[in-house]
C-alpha atoms as a PDB file:
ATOM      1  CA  UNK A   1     -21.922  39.445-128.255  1.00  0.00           C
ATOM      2  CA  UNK A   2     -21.700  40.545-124.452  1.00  0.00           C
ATOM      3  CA  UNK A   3     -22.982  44.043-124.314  1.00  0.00           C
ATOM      4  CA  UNK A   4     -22.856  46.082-121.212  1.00  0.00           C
ATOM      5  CA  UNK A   5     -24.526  49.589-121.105  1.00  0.00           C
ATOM      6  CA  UNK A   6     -23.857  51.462-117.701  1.00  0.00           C
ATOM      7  CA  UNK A   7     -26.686  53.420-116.630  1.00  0.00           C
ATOM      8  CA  UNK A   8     -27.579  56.138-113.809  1.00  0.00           C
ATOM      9  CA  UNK A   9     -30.448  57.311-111.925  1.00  0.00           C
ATOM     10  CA  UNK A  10     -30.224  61.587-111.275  1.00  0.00           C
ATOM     11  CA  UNK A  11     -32.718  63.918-110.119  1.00  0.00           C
ATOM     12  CA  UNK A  12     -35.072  65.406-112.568  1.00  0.00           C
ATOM     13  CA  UNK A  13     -33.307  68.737-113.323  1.00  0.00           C
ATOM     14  CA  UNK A  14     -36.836  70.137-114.160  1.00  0.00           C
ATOM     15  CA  UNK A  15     -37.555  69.893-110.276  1.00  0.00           C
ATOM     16  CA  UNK A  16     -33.958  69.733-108.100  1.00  0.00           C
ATOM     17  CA  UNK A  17     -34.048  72.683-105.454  1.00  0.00           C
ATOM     18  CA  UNK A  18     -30.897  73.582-103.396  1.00  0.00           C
ATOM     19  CA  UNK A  19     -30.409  74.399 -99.572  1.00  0.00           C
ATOM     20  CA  UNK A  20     -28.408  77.093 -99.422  1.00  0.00           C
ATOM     21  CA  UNK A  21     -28.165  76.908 -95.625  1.00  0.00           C
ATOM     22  CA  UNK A  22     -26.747  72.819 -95.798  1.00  0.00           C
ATOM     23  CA  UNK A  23     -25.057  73.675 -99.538  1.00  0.00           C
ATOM     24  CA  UNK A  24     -26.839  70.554-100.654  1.00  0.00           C
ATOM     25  CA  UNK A  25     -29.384  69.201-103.333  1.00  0.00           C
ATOM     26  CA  UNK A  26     -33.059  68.672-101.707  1.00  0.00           C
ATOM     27  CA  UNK A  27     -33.865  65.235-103.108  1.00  0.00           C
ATOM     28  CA  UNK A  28     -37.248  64.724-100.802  1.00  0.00           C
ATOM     29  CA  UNK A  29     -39.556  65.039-103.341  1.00  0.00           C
ATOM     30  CA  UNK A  30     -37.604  65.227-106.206  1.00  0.00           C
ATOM     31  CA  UNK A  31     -38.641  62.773-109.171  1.00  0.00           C
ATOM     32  CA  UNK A  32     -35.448  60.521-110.202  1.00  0.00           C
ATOM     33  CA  UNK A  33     -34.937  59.392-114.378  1.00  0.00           C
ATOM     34  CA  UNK A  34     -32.646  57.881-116.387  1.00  0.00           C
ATOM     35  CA  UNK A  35     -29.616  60.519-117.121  1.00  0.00           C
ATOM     36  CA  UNK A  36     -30.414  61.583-120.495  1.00  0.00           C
ATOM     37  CA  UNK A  37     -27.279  60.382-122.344  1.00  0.00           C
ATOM     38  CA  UNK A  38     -28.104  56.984-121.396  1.00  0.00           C
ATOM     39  CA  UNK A  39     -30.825  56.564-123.214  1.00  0.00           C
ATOM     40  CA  UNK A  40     -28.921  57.294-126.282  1.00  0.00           C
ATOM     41  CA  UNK A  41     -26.271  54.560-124.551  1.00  0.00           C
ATOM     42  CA  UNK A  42     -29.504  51.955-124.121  1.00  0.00           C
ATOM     43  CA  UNK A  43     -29.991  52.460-128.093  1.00  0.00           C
ATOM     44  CA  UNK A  44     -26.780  52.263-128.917  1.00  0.00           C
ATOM     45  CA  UNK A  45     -26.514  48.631-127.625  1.00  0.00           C
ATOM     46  CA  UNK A  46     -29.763  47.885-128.425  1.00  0.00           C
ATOM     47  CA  UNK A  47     -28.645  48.464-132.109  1.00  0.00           C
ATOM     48  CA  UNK A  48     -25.534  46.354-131.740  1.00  0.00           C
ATOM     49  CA  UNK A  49     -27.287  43.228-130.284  1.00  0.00           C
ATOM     50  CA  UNK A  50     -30.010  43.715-133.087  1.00  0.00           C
ATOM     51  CA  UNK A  51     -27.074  43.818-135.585  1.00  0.00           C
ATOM     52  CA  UNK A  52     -24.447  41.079-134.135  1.00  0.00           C
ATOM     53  CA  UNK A  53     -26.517  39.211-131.724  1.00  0.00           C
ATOM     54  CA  UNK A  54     -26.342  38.427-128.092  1.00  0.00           C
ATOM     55  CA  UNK A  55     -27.829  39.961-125.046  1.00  0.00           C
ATOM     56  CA  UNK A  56     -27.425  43.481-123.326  1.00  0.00           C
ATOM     57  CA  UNK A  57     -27.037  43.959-119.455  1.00  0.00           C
ATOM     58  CA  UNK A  58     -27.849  47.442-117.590  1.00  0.00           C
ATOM     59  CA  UNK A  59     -25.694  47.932-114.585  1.00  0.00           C
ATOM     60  CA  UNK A  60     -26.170  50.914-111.930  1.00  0.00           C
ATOM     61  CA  UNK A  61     -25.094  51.332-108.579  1.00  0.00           C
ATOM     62  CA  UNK A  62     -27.458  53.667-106.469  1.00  0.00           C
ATOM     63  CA  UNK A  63     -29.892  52.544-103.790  1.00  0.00           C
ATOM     64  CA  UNK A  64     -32.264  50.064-104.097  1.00  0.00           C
ATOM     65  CA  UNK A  65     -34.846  52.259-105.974  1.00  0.00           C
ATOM     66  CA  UNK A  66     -32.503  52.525-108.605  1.00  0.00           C
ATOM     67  CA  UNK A  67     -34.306  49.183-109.561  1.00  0.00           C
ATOM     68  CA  UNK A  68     -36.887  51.723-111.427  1.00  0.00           C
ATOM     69  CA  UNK A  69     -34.277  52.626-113.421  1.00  0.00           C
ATOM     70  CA  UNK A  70     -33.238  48.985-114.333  1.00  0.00           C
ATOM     71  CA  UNK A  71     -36.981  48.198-115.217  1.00  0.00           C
ATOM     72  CA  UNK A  72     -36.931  50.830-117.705  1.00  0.00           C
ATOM     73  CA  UNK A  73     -34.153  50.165-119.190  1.00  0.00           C
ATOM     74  CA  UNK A  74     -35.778  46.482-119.833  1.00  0.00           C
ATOM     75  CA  UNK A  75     -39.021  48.484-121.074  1.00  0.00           C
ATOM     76  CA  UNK A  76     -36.631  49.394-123.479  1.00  0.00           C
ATOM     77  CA  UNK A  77     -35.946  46.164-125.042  1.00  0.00           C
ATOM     78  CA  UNK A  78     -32.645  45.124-122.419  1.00  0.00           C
ATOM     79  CA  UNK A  79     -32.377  41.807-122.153  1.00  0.00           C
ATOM     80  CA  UNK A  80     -31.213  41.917-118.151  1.00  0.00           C
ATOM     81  CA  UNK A  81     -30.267  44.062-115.996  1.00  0.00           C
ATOM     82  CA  UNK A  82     -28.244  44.362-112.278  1.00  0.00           C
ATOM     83  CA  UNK A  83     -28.257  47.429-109.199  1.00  0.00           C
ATOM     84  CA  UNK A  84     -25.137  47.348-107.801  1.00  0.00           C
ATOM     85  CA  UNK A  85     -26.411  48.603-103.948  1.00  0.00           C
ATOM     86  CA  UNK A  86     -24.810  48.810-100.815  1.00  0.00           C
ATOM     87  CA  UNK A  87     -24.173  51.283 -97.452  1.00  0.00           C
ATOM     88  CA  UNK A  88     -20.635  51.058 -98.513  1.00  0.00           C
ATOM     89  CA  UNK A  89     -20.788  52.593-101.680  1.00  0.00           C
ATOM     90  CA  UNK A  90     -22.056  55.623-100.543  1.00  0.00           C
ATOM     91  CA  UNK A  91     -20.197  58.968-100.939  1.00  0.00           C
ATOM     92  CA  UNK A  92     -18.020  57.356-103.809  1.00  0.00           C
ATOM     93  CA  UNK A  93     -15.950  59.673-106.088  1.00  0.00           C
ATOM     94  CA  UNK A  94     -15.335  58.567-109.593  1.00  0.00           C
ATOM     95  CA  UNK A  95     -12.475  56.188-109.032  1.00  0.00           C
ATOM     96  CA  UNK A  96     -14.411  54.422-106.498  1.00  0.00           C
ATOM     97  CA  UNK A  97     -17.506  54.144-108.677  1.00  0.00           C
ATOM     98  CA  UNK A  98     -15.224  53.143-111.747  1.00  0.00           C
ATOM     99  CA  UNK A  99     -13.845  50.276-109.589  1.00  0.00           C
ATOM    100  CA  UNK A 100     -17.124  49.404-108.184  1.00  0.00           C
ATOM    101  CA  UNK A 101     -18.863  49.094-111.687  1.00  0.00           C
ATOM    102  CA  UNK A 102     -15.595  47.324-112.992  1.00  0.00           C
ATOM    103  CA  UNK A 103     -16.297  44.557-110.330  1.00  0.00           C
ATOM    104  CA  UNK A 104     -20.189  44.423-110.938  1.00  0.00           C
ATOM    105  CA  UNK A 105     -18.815  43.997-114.885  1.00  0.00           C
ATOM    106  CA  UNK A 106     -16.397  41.557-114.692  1.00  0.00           C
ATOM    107  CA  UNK A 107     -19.390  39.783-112.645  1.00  0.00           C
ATOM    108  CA  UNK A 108     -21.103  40.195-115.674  1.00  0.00           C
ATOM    109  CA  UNK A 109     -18.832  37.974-117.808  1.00  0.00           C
ATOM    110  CA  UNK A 110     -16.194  39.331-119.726  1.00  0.00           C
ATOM    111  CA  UNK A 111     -17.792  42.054-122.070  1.00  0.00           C
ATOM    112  CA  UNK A 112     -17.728  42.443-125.873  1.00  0.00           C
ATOM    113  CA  UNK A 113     -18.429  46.446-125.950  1.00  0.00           C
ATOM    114  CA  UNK A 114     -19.378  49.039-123.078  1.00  0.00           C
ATOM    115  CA  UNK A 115     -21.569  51.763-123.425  1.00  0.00           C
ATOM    116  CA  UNK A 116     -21.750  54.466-121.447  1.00  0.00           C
ATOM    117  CA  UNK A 117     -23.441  58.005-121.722  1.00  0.00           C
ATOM    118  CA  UNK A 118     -21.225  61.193-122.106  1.00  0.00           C
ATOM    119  CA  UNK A 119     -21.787  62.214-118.714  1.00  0.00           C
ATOM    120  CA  UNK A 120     -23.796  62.657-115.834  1.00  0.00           C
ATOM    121  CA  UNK A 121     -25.958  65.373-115.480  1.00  0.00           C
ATOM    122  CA  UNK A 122     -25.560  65.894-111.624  1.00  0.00           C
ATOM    123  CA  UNK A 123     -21.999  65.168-111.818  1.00  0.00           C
ATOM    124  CA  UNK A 124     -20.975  66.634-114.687  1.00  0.00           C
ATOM    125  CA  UNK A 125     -17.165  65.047-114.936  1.00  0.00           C
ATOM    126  CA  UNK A 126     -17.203  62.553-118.132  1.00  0.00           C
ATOM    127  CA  UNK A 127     -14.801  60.225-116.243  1.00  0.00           C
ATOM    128  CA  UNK A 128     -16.678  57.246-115.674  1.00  0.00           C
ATOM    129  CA  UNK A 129     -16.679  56.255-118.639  1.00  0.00           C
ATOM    130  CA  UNK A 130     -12.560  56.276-119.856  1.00  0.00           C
ATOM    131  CA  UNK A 131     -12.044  55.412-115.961  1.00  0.00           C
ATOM    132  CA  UNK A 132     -14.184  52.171-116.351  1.00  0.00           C
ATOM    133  CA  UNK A 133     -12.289  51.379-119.744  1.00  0.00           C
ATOM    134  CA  UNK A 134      -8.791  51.730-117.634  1.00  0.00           C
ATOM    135  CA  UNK A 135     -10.357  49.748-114.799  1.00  0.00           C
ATOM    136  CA  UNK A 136     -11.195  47.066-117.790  1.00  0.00           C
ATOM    137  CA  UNK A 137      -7.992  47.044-119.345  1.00  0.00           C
ATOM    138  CA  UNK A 138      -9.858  47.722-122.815  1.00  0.00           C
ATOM    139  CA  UNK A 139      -9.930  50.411-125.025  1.00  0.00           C
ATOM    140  CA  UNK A 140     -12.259  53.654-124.997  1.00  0.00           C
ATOM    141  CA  UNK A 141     -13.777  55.816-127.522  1.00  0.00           C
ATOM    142  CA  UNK A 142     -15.462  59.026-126.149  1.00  0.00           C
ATOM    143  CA  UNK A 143     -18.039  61.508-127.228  1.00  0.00           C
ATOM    144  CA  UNK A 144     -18.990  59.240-130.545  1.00  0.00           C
ATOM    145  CA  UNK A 145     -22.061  61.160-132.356  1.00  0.00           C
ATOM    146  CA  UNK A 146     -21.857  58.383-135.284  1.00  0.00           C
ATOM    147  CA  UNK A 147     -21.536  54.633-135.064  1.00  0.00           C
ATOM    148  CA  UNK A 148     -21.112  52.340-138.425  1.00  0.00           C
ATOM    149  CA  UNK A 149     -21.167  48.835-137.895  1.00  0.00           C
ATOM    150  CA  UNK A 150     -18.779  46.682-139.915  1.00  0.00           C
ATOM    151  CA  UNK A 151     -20.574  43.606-140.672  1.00  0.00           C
ATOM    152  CA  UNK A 152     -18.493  40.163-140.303  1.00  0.00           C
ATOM    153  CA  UNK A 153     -15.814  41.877-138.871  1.00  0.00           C
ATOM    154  CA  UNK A 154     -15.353  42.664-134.663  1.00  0.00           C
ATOM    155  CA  UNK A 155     -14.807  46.389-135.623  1.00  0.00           C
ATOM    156  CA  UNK A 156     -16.865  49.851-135.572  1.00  0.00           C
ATOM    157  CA  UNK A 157     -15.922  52.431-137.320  1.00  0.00           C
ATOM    158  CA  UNK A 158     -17.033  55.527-134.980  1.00  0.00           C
ATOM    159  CA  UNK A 159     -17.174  59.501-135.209  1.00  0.00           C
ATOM    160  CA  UNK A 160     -16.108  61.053-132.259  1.00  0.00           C
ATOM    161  CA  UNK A 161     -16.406  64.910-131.667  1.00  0.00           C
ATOM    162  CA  UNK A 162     -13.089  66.954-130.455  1.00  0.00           C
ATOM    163  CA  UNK A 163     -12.026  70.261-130.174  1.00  0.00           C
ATOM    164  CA  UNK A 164     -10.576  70.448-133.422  1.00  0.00           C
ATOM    165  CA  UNK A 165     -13.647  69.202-135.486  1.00  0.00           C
ATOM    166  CA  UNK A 166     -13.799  65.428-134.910  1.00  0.00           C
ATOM    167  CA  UNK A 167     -11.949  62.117-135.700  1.00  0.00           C
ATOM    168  CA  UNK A 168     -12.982  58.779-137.770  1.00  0.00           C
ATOM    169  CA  UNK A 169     -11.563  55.597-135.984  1.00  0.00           C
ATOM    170  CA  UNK A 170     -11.897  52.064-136.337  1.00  0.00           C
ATOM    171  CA  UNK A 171     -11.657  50.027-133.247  1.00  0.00           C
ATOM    172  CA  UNK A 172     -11.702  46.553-132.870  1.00  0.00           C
ATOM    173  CA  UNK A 173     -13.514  44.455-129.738  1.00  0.00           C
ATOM    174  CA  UNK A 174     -13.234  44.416-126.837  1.00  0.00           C
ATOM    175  CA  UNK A 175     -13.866  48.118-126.517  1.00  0.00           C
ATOM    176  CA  UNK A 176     -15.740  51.128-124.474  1.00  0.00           C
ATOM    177  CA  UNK A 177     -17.740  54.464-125.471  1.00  0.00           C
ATOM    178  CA  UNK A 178     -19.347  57.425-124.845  1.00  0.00           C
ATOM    179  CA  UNK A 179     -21.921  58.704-126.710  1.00  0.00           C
ATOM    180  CA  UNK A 180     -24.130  61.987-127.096  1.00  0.00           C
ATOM    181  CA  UNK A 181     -27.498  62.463-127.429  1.00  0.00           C
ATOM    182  CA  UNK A 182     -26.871  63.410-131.267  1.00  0.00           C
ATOM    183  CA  UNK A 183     -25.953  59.627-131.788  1.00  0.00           C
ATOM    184  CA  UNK A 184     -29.125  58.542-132.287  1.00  0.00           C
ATOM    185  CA  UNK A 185     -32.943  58.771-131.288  1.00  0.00           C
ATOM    186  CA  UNK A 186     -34.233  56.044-128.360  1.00  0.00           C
ATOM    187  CA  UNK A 187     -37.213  53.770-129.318  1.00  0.00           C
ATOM    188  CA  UNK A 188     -39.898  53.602-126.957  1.00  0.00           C
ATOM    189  CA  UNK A 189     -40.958  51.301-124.923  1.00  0.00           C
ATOM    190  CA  UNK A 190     -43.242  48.256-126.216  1.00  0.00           C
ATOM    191  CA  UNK A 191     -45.977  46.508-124.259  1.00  0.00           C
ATOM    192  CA  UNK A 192     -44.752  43.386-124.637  1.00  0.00           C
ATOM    193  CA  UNK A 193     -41.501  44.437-122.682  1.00  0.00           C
ATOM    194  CA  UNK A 194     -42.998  46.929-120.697  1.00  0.00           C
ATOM    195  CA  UNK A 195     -44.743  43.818-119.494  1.00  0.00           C
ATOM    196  CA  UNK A 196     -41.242  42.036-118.853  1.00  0.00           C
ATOM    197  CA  UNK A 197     -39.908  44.862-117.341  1.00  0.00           C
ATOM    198  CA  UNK A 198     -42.802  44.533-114.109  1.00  0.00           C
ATOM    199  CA  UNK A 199     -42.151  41.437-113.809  1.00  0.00           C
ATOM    200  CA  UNK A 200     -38.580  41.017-113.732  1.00  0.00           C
ATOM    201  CA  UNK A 201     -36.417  39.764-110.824  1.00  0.00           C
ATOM    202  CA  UNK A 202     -33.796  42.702-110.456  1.00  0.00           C
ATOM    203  CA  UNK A 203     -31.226  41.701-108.542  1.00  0.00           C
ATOM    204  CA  UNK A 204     -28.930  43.611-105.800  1.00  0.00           C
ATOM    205  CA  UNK A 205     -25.494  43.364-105.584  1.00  0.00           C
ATOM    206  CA  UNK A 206     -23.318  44.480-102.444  1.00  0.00           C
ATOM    207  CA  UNK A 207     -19.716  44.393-101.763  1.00  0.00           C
ATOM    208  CA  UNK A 208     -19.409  40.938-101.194  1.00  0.00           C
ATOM    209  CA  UNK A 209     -21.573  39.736-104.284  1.00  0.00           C
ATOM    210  CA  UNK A 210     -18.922  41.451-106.547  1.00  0.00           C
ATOM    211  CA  UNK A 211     -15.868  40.768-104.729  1.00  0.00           C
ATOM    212  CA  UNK A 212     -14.868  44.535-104.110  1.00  0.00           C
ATOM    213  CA  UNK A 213     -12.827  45.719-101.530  1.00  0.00           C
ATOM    214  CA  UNK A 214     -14.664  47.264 -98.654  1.00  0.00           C
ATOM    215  CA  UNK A 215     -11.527  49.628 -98.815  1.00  0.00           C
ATOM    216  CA  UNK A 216     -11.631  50.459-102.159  1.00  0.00           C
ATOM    217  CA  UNK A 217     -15.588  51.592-102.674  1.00  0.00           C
ATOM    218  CA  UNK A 218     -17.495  54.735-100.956  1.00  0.00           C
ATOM    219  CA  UNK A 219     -15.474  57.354 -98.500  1.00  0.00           C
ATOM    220  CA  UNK A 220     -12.621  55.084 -97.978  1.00  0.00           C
ATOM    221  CA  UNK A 221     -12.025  54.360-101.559  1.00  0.00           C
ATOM    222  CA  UNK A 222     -12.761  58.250-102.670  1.00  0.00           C
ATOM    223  CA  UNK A 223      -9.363  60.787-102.932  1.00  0.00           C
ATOM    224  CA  UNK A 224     -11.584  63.198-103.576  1.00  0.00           C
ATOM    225  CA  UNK A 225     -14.766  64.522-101.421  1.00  0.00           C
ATOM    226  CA  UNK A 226     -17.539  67.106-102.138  1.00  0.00           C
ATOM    227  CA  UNK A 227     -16.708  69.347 -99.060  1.00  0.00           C
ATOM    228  CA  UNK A 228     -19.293  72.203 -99.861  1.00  0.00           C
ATOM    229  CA  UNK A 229     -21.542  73.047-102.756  1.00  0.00           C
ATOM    230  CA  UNK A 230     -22.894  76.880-103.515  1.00  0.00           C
ATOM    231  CA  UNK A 231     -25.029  78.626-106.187  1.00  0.00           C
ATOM    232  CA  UNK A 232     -23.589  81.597-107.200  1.00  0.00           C
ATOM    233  CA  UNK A 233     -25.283  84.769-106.549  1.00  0.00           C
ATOM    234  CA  UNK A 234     -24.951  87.721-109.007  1.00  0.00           C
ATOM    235  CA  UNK A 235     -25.981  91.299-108.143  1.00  0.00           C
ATOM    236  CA  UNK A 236     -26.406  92.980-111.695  1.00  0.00           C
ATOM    237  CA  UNK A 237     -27.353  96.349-112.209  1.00  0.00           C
ATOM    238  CA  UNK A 238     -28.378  97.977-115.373  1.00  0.00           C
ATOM    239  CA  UNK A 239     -28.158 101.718-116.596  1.00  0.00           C
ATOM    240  CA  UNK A 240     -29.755 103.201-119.417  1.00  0.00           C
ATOM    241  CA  UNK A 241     -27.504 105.324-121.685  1.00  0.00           C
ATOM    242  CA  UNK A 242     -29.295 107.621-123.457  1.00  0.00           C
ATOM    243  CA  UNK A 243     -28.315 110.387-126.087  1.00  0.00           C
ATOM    244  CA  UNK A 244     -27.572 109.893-129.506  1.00  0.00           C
ATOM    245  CA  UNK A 245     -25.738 106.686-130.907  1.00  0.00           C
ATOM    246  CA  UNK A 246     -22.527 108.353-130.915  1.00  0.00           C
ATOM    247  CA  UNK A 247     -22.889 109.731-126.912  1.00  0.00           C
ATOM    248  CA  UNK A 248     -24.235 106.412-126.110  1.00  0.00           C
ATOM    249  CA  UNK A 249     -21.197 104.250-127.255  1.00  0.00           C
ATOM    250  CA  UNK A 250     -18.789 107.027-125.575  1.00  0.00           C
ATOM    251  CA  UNK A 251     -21.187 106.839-122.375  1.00  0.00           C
ATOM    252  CA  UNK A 252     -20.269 102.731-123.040  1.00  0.00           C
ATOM    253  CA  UNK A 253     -16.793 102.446-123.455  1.00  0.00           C
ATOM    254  CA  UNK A 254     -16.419 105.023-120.222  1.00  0.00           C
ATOM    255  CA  UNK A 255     -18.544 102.524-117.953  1.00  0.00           C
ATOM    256  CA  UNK A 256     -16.726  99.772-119.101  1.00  0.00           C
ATOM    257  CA  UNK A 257     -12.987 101.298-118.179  1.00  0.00           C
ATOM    258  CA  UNK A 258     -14.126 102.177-114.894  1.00  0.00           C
ATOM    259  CA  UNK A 259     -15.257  98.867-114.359  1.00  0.00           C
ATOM    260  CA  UNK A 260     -11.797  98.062-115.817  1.00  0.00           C
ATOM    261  CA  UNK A 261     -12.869  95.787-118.528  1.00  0.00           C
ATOM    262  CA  UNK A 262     -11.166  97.476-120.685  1.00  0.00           C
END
């Protein structure tokens, strides 16, 4: 079985900082991980090679240090593992990423299942992952917090959470999901591979290597463009009401008209 698990290197929330003069992130300095979701992504195809055989590839696209990320992700028990890195891909919006990946994929060899985490946590959109499935022609299951693998057969049965509660499907291979960190706990990483993981060859892919259109990835293949980014500022005040319980909640409900809440 051909499992790809997509992966992405983000800033450690724990230490991000923000120019508010530039409205951008300060990343000098700024320790980059493995977006938490994926991890529970690496585990999820770790589990399914361990259960149907085969091999699972890591794909990113990010600069060349993104190779750290890769090299984890082997740490981890992935078999191989790919960084998708060029000028061109820079500034890419989701449908640009989702066609870049698509082409690093298809690279890849025509895949059996492909796991992705629920989102990013600098992004914050979820569409990479049904995006890529589109891109793939193959269908996607998202936010799945339950996988049961249906031995001798080329179907999971997977719990995915919704609005309403959540749903029980059954979907046959080739096929795409999403998963959140309540799907499962990841392993850690053993010597032996942590050993592999130093000492693997991580390879770089640019445009050409994947057959992309130089049209179709970074600023010229993004509709949509971060123009300016701001935290919001909140100027709260606070007023004691004091009297008894009764004068209090009169006191409250007068503040709160004049402030026309209600």
């Amino acid at each position: 079985m051909n499992i790809v698990v997509c992966i992405k290197q983000v800033p450690d929330a724990r230490t991000v900082k923000f120019d508010q003069e530039k409205g951008t992130l300060v990343r000098e300095g700024v320790e980059s991980v493995i977006n938490p979701f994926d991890y529970n992504a690496i585990e999820a195809a770790l589990e399914l090679r361990d259960a149907f055989g085969g091999q699972v590839s890591a794909v990113t696209m990010g600069p060349p240090q993104a190779q750290e990320a890769i090299r984890e992700a082997l740490s981890l028990g992935v078999d191989k593992g790919v960084v998708v890195s060029d000028r061109a891909f820079a500034g890419s919006d989701t449908l640009a990423t989702t066609y870049t990946l698509a082409k690093a994929i298809e690279k890849l060899g025509a895949p059996d299942i492909v796991i992705c985490g629920k989102q990013a946590i600098d992004g914050d959109t979820g569409q990479v992952g049904p995006g890529l499935a589109v891109r793939l022609g193959i269908p996607y299951v998202t936010c799945v917090n339950e996988m049961e693998i249906l031995k001798g057969r080329n179907v999971l049965r997977l719990k995915r959470m919704c609005e309403q509660g959540y749903d029980i499907v059954e979907v046959e291979t080739p096929l795409l999901m999403t998963v959140l960190a309540t799907l499962n706990t990841p392993r850690v990483p053993s010597l032996k591979n942590k050993m592999r993981a130093r000492k693997a060859d991580i390879p770089l892919w640019d445009v050409s290597a994947i057959g992309a259109e130089p049209g179709r990835t970074g600023l010229a293949g993004s509709p949509t463009q971060v123009v300016s980014t701001s935290v919001p500022t909140f100027d709260a005040k606070k007023e004691m009401l004091e009297g008894e319980p009764e004068e209090q909640v009169d006191a409250l409900v007068t503040r709160l008209k004049e402030a026309g809440v209600i």
